[in-house]
C-alpha atoms as a PDB file:
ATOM      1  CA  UNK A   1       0.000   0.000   0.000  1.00  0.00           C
ATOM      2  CA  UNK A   2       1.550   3.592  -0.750  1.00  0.00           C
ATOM      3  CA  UNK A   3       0.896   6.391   0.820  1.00  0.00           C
ATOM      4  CA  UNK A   4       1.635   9.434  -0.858  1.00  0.00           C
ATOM      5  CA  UNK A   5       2.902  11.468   2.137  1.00  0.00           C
ATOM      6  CA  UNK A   6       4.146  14.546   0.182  1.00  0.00           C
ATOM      7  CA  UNK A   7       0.806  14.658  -1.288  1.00  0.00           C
ATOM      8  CA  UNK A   8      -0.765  15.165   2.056  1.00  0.00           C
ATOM      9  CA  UNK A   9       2.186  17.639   3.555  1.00  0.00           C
ATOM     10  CA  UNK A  10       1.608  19.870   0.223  1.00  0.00           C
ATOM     11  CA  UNK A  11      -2.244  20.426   0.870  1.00  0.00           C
ATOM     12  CA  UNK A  12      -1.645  20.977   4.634  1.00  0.00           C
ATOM     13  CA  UNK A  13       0.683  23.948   3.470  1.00  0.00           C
ATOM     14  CA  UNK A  14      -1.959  24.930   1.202  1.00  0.00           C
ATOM     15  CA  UNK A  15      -4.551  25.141   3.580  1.00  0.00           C
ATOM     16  CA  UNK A  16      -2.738  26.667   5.944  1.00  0.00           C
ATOM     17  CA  UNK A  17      -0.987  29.558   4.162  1.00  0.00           C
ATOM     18  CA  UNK A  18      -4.464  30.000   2.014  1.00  0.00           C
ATOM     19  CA  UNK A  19      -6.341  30.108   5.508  1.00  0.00           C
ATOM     20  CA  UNK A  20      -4.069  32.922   6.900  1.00  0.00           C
ATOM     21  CA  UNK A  21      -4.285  35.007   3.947  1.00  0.00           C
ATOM     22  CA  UNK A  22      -7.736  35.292   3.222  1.00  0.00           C
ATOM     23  CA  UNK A  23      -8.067  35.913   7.037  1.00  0.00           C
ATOM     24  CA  UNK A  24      -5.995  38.911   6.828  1.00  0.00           C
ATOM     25  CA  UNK A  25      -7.446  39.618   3.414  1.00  0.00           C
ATOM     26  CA  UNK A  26     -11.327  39.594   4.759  1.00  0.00           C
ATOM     27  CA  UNK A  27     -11.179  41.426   7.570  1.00  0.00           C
ATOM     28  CA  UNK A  28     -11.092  44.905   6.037  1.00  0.00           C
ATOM     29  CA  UNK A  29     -13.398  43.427   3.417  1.00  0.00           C
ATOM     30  CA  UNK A  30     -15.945  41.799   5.923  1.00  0.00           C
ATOM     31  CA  UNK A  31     -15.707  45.300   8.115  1.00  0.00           C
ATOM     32  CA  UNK A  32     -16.751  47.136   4.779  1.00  0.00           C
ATOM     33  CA  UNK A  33     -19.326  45.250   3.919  1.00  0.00           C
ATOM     34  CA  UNK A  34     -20.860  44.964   7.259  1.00  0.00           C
ATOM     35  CA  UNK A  35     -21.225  48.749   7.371  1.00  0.00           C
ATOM     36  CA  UNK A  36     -21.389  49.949   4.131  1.00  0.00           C
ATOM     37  CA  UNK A  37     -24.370  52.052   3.065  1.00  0.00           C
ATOM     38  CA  UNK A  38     -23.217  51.905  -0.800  1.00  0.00           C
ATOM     39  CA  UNK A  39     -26.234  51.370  -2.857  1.00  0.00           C
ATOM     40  CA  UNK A  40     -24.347  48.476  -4.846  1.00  0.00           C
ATOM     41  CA  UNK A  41     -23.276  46.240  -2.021  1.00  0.00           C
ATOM     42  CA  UNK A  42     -25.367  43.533  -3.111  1.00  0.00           C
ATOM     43  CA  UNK A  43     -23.285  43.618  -6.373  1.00  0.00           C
ATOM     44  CA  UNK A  44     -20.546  43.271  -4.501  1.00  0.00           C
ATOM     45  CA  UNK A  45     -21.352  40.665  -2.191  1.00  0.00           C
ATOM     46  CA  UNK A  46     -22.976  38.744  -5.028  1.00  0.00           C
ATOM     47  CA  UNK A  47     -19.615  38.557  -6.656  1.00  0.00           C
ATOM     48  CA  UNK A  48     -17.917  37.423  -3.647  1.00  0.00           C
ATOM     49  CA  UNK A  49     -20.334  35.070  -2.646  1.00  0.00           C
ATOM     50  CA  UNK A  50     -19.729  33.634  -6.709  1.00  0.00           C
ATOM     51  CA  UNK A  51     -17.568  30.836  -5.826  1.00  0.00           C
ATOM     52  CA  UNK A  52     -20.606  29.242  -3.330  1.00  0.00           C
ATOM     53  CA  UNK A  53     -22.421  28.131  -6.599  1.00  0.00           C
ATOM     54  CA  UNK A  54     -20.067  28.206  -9.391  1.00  0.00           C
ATOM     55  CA  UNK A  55     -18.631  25.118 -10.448  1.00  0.00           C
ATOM     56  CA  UNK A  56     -14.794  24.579  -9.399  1.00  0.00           C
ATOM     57  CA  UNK A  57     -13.908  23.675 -13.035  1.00  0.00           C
ATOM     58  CA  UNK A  58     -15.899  26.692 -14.410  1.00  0.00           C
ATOM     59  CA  UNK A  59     -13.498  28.790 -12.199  1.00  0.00           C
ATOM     60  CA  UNK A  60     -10.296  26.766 -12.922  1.00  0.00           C
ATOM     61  CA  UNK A  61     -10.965  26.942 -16.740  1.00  0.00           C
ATOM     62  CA  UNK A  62     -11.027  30.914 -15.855  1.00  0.00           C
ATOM     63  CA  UNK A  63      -8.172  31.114 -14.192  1.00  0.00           C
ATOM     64  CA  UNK A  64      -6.247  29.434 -16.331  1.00  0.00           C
ATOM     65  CA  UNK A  65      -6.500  31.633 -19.081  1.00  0.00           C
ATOM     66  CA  UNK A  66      -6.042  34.338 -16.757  1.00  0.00           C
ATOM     67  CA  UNK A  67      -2.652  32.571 -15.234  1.00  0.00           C
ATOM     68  CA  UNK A  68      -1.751  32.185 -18.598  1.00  0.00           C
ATOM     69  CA  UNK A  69       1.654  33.496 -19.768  1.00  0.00           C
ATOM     70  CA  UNK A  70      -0.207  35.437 -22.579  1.00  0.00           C
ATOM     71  CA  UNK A  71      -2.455  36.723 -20.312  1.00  0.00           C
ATOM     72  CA  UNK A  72      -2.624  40.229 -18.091  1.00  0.00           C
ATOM     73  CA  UNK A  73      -1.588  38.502 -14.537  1.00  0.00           C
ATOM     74  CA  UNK A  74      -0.093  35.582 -15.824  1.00  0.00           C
ATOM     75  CA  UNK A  75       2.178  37.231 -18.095  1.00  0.00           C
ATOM     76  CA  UNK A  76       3.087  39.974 -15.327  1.00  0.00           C
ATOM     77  CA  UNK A  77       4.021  37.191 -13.165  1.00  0.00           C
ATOM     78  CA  UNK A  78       6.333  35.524 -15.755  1.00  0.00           C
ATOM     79  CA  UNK A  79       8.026  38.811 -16.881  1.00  0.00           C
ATOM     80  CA  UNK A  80       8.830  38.932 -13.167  1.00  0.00           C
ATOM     81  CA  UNK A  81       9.632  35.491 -11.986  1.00  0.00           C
ATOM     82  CA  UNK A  82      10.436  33.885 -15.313  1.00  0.00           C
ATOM     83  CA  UNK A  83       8.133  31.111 -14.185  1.00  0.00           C
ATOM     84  CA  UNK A  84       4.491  30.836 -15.198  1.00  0.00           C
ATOM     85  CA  UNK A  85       1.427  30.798 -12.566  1.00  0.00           C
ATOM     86  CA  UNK A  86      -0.296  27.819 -14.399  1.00  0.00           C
ATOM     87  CA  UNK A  87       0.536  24.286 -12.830  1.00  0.00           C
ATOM     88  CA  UNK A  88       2.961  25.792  -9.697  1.00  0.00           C
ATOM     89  CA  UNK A  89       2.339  26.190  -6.238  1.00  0.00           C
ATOM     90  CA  UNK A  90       1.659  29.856  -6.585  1.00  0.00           C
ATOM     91  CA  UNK A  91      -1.098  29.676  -8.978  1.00  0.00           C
ATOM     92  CA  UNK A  92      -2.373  27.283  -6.363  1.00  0.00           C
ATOM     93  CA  UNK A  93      -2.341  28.969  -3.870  1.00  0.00           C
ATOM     94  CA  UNK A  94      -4.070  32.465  -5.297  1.00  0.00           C
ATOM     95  CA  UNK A  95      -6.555  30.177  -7.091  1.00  0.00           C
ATOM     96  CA  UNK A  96      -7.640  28.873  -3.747  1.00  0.00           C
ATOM     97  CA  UNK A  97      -7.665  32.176  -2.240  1.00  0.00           C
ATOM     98  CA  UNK A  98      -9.986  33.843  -4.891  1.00  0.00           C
ATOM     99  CA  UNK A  99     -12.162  30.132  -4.794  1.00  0.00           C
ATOM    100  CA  UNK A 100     -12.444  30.813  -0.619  1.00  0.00           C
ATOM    101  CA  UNK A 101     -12.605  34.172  -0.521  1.00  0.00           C
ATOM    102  CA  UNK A 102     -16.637  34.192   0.407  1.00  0.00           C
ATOM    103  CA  UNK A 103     -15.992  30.963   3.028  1.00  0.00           C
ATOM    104  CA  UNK A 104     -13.961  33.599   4.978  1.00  0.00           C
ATOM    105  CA  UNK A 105     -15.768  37.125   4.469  1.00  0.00           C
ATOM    106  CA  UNK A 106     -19.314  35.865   5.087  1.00  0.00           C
ATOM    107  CA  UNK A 107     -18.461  34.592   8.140  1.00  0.00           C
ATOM    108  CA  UNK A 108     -16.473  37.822   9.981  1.00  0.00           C
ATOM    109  CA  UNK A 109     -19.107  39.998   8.121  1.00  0.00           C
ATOM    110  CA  UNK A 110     -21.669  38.238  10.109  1.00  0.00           C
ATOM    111  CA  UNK A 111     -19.595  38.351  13.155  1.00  0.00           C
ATOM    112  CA  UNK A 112     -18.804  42.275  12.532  1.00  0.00           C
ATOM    113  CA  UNK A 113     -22.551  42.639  11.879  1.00  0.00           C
ATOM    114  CA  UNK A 114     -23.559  41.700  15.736  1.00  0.00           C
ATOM    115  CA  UNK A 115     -21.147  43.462  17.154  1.00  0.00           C
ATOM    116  CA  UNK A 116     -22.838  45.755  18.677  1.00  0.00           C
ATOM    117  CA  UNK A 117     -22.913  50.363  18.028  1.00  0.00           C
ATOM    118  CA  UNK A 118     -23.538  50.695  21.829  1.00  0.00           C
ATOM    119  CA  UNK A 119     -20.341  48.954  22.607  1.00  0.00           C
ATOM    120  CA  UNK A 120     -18.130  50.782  19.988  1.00  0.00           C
ATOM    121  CA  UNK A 121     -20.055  54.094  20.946  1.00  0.00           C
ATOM    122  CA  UNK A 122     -18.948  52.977  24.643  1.00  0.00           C
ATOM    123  CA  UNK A 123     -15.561  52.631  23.569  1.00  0.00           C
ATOM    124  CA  UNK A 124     -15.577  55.909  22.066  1.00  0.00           C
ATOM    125  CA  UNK A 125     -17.041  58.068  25.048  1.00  0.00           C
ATOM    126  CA  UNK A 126     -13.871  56.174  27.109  1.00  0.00           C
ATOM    127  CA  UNK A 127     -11.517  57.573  24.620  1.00  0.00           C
ATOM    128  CA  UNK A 128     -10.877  54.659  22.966  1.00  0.00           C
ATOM    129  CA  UNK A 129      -9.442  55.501  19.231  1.00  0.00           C
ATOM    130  CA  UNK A 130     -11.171  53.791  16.306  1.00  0.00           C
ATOM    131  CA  UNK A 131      -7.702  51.705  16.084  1.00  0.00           C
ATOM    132  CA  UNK A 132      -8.409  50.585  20.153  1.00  0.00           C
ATOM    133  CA  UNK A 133     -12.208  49.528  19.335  1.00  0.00           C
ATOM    134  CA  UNK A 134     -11.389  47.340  17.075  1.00  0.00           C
ATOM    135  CA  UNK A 135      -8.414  45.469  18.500  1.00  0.00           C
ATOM    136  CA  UNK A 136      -9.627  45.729  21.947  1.00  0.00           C
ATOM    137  CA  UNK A 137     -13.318  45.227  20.882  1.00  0.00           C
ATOM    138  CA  UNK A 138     -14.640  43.929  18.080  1.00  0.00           C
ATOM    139  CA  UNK A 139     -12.085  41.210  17.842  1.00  0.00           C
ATOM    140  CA  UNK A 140     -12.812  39.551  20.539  1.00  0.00           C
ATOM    141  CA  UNK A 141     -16.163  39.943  20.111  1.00  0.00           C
ATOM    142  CA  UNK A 142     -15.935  38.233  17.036  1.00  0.00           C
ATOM    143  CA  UNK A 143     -13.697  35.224  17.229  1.00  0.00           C
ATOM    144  CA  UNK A 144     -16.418  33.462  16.535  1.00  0.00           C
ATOM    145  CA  UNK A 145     -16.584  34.413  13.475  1.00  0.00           C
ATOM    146  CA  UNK A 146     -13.154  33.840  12.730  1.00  0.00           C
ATOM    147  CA  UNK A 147     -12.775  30.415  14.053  1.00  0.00           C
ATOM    148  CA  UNK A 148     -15.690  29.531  11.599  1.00  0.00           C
ATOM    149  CA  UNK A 149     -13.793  30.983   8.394  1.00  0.00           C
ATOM    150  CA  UNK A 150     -10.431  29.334   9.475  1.00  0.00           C
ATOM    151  CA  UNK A 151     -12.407  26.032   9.687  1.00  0.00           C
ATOM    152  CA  UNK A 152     -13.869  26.582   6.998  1.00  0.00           C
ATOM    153  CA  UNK A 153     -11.337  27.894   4.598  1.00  0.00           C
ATOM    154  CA  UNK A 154      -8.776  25.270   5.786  1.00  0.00           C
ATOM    155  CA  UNK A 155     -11.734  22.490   5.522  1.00  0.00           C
ATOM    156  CA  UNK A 156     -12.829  23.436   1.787  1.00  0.00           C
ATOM    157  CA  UNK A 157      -9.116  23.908   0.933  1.00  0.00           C
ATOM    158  CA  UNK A 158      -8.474  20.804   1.924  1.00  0.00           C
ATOM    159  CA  UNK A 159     -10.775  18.857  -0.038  1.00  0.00           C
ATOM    160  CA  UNK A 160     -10.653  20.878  -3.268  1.00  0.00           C
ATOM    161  CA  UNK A 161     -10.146  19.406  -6.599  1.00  0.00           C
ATOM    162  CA  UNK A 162     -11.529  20.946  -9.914  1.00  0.00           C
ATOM    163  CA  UNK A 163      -9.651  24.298  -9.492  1.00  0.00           C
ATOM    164  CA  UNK A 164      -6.735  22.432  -7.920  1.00  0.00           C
ATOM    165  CA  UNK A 165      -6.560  20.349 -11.169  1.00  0.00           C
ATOM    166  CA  UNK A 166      -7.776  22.341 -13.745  1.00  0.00           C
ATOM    167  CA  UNK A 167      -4.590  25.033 -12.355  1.00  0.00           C
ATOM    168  CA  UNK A 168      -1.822  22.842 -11.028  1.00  0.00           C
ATOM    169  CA  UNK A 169      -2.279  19.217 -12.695  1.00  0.00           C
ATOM    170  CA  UNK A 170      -0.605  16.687 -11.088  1.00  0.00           C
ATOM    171  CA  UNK A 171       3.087  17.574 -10.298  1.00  0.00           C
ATOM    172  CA  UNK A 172       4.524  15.307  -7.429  1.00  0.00           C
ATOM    173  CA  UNK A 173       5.859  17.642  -5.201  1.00  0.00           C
ATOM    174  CA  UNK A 174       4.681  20.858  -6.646  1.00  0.00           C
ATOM    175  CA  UNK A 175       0.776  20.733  -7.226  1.00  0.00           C
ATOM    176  CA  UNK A 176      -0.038  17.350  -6.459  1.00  0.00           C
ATOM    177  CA  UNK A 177      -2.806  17.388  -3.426  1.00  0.00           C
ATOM    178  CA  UNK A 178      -4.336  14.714  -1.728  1.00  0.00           C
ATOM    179  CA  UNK A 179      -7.962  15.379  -3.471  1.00  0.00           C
ATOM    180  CA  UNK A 180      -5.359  14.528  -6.886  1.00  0.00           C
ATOM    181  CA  UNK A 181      -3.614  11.911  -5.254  1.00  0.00           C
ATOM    182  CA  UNK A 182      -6.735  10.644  -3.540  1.00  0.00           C
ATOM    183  CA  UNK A 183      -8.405  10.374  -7.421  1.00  0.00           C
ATOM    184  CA  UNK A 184      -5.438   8.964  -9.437  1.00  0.00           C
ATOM    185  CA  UNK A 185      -5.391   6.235  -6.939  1.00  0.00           C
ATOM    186  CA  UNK A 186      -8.961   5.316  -7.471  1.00  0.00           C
ATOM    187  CA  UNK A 187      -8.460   5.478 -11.364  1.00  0.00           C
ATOM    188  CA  UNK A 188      -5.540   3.107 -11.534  1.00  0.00           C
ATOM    189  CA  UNK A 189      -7.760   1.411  -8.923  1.00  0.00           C
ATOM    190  CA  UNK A 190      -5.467   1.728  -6.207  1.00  0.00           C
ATOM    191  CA  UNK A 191      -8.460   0.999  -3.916  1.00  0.00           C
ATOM    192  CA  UNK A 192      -6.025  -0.190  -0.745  1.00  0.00           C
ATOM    193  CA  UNK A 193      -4.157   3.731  -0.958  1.00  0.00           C
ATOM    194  CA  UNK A 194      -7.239   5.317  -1.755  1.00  0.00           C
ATOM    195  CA  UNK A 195      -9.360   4.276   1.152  1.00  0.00           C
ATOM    196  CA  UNK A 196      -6.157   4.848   3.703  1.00  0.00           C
ATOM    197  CA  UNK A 197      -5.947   8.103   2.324  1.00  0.00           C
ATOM    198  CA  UNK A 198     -10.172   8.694   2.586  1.00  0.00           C
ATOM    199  CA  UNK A 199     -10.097   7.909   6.053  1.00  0.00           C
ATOM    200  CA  UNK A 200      -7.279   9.483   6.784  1.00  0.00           C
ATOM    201  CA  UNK A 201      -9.388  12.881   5.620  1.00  0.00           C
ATOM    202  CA  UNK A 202     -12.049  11.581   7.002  1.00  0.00           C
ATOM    203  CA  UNK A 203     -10.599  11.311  10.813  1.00  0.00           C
ATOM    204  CA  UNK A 204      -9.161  14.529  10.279  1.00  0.00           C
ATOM    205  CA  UNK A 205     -12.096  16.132   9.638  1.00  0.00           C
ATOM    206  CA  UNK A 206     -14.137  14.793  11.824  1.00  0.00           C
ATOM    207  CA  UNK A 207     -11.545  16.148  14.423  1.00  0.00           C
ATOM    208  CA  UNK A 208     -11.630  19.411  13.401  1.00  0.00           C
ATOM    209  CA  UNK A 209     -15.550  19.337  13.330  1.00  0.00           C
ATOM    210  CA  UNK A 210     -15.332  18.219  17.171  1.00  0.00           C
ATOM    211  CA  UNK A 211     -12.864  20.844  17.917  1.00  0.00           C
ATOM    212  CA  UNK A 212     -15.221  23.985  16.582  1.00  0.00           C
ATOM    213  CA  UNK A 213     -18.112  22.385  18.550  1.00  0.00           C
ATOM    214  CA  UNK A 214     -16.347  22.568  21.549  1.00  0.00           C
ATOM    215  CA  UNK A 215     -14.471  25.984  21.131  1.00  0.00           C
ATOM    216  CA  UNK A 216     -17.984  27.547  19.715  1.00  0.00           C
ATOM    217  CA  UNK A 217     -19.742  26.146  22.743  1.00  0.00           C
ATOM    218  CA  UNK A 218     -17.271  27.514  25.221  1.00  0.00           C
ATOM    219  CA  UNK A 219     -16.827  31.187  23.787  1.00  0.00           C
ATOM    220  CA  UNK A 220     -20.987  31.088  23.948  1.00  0.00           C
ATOM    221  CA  UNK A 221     -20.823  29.496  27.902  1.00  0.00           C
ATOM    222  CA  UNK A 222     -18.301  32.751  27.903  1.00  0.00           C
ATOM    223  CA  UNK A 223     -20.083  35.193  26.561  1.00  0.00           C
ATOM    224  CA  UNK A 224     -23.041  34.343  28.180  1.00  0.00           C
ATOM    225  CA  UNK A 225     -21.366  34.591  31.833  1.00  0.00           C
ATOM    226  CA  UNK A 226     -20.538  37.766  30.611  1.00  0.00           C
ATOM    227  CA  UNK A 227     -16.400  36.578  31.133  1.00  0.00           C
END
């Protein structure tokens, strides 16, 4: 039975660095759009939100003309790194990012969105600069909300494979994940690898499931205490 390890260490870097981009990227996004007043937020949000019901190898097929070397990106990036985007970590990893952008603003928007204007107007009579309120306040208030979009960024990173494929292929070591490794070992019917690897996913992310639960039910014992 093989196990292809460096499959599964190259989507766990993925995930990770795709999780903490897009959750420095949303925040000033998600804070925008939860108090915007701009009559064409919906258009906005509606483009965001895009990924939630387009099919991954509509995307892919998108951004791989874009990531082109021909292309407006694709050929900026290769005038400046003499490498193309198409079928390298890179293009992986800002294909993912664009594909997860709404599974990270939609939930701090809706965290940002509950935060209450009594508490920030609180903050403000103390003296509190806009800067303070939001470190001091509205983060914490909505961690929540952020331990959701980690979750779920990491989660749908994890187990992505039309825009994974349709931009990186299958390069051992450079763009093959496990959702590609996982699928190549059912085609050459692999079965004994491909169900190791299935539960292997599986177990994980039924951890992680367990793990929100219990963090989500103690920040709401928390808050509720008023701790």
């Amino acid at each position: 039975m093989n196990i292809d390890w460096q499959a599964f260490l190259l989507t766990a870097q993925l995930a990770g660095l795709t999780t903490v981009i897009l959750l420095v990227l949303a925040t000033p996004l998600a804070w925008w759009l939860a108090h915007s007043q701009r009559p064409w937020i919906g258009w906005v949000e509606a483009l965001i939100a895009l990924p939630l019901v387009l099919p991954p190898t509509v995307m892919g097929f998108y951004l791989l003309l874009l990531f082109a070397p021909e292309s407006g990106p694709g050929a900026w990036w290769f005038s400046l790194t003499g490498e193309p985007l198409n079928f390298s970590f890179t293009g992986l990893v800002i294909a993912s990012v664009i594909y997860s952008l709404p599974f990270a603003t939609q939930p701090i928007q809706g965290a940002f969105s509950s935060v209450s204007s009594g508490v920030l107007e609180a903050g403000a009579t103390l003296g509190a600069s806009p800067l303070d309120r939001f470190f001091r306040l509205v983060l914490p208030l909505s961690r929540r909300g952020y331990l959701t979009a980690a979750v779920l960024v990491f989660a749908h990173t994890l187990g992505e494979f039309g825009v994974v494929l349709m931009i990186g292929g299958n390069i051992p070591g450079e763009t093959r994940v496990i959702s590609v490794a996982l699928y190549e070992a059912v085609e050459t019917l692999n079965y004994g690898s491909a169900h190791t690897m299935a539960a292997i996913l599986l177990a994980f992310s039924f951890v992680v499931l367990l793990v929100v639960y219990a963090l989500n039910r103690r920040f709401s014992f928390r808050l509720g205490s008023g701790v």
